[in-house]
Structure formats: C-alpha cells, structure tokens
Protein backbone atom coordinates (compact mmCIF):
# COMPACT_ATOMS: atom_id res chain seq x y z
CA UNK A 1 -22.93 -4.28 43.14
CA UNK A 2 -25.91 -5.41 41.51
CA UNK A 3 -28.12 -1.89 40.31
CA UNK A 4 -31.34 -3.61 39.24
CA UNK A 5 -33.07 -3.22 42.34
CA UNK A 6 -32.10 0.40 42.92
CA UNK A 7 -32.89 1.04 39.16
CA UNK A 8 -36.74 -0.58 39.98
CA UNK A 9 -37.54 1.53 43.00
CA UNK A 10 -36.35 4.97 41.25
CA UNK A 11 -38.31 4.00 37.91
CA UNK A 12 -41.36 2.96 40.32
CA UNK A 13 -40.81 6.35 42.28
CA UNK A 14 -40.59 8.27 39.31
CA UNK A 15 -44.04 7.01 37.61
CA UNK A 16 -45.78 7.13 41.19
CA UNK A 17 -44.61 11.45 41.65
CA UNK A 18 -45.87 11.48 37.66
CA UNK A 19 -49.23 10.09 38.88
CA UNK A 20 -49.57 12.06 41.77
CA UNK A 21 -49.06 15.55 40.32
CA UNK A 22 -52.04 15.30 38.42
CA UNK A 23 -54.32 12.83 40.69
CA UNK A 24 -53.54 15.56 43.69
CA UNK A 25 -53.48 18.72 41.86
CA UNK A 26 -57.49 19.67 42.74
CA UNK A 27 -56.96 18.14 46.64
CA UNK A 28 -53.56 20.23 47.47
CA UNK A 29 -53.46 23.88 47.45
CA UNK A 30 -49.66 25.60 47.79
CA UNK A 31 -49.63 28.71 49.57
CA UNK A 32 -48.85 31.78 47.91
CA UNK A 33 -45.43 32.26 50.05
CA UNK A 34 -44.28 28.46 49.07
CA UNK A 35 -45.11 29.10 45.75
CA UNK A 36 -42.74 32.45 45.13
CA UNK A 37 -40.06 30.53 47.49
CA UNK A 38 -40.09 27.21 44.86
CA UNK A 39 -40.04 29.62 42.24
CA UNK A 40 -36.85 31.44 43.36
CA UNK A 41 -35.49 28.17 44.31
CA UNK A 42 -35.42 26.69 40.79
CA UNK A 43 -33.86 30.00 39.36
CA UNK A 44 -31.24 29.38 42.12
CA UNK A 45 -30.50 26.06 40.86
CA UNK A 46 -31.16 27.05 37.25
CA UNK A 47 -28.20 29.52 37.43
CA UNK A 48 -26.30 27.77 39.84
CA UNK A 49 -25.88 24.55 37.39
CA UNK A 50 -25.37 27.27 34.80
CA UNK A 51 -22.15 29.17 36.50
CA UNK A 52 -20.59 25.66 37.13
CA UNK A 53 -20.60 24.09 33.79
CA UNK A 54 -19.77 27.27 32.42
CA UNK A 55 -17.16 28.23 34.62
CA UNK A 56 -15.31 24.61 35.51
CA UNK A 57 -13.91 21.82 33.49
CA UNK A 58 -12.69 18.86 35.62
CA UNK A 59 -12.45 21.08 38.56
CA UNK A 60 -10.19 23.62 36.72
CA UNK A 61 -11.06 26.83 35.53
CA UNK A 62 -12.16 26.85 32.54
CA UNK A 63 -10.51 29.97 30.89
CA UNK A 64 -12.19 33.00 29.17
CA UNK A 65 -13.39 31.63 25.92
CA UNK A 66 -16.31 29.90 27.25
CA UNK A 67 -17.48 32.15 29.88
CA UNK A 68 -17.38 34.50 27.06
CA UNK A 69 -19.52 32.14 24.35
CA UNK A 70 -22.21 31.76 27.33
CA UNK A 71 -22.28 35.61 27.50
CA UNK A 72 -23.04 35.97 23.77
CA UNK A 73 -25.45 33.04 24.55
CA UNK A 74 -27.16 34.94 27.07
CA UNK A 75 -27.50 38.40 25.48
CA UNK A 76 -28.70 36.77 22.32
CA UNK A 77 -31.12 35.05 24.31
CA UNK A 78 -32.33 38.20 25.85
CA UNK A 79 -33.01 39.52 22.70
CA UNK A 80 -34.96 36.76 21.80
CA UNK A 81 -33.07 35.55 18.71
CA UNK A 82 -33.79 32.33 17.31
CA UNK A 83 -31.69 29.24 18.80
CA UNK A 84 -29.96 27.79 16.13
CA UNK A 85 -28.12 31.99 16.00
CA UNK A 86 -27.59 32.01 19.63
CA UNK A 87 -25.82 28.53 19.74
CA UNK A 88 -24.35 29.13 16.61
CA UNK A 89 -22.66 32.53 18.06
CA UNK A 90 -21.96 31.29 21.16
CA UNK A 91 -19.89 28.11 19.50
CA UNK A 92 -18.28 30.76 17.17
CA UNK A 93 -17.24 32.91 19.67
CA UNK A 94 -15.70 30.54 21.80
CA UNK A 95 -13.90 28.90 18.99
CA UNK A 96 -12.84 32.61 17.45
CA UNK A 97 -11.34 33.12 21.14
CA UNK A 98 -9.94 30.16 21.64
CA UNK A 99 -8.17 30.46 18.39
CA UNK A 100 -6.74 33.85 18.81
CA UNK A 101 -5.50 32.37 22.00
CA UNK A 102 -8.01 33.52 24.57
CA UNK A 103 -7.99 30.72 27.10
C-alpha cells in the first residue's frame, strides 16, 4: 500500500492545526468548564500512557524492577531533583533489582 498520500494529508493537517492555534487564539474563547475538563483529560492520558509502559512489556507484565525504578523516578521528581539524578536513580535501581533478582 502506497503511504505517500496518507503521509501528505497528515503533514498538511498538522501545519494547518499549527496555523490555526495562533491565527484563532483572539476569535475563540474556551469556557472555563472545557478548560478544567481538557486539563484533567491530558493528566488522564499523561498517567494513563505512564502506567502502561511502565507496567507492560509485549503484553506481559513487566515484573517489579521497573515499576520500582519509575517510583524512584517519581519521588525524585517530586522533590525536584535535577534530571540527569532522577534518570540516573531510576536506571540504577532497576538494574540493582533486577540483578539481585527482583523481576
């Protein structure tokens, strides 16, 4: 199946949104309600992509270790340390568990 002309109408679709946004930003107003609702929407999302690639590996669980790595992740994160510690602790982790036999 040939892609090219799929591949043309999503590039064209994705410059026309990126024009829009900004052309259409003074004429549209968003009510207050939609707002908070896209808001919680993309923290749904946000966490739900997070929970599946943390959690699954070609539709298998993926053991403790890396649940475990993400935690370390996250709680770093909270504490706002810088990001080269919090992926560096998260990769350690999950390698130190992983090692010791933590699956």
């Amino acid at each position: 199946m040939n892609l090219t002309i799929p591949l043309i109408a999503l590039i064209i679709g994705t410059y026309a949104l990126r024009i829009a946004g900004p052309a259409l930003r003074t004429r549209v107003t968003i009510s207050p309600r939609i707002d908070k609702v896209m808001t919680t929407a993309v923290a749904v999302i946000f966490v739900a992509l997070i929970a599946t690639s943390t959690l699954l590996v070609d539709r298998d669980f993926a053991g403790f270790a890396l649940p475990a790595g993400v935690a370390v992740a996250a709680v770093l994160a909270w504490r706002k340390a810088p990001f080269v510690v919090i992926v560096i602790a998260a990769a350690a982790t999950t390698a130190v568990l992983r090692w010791i036999g933590v699956d």
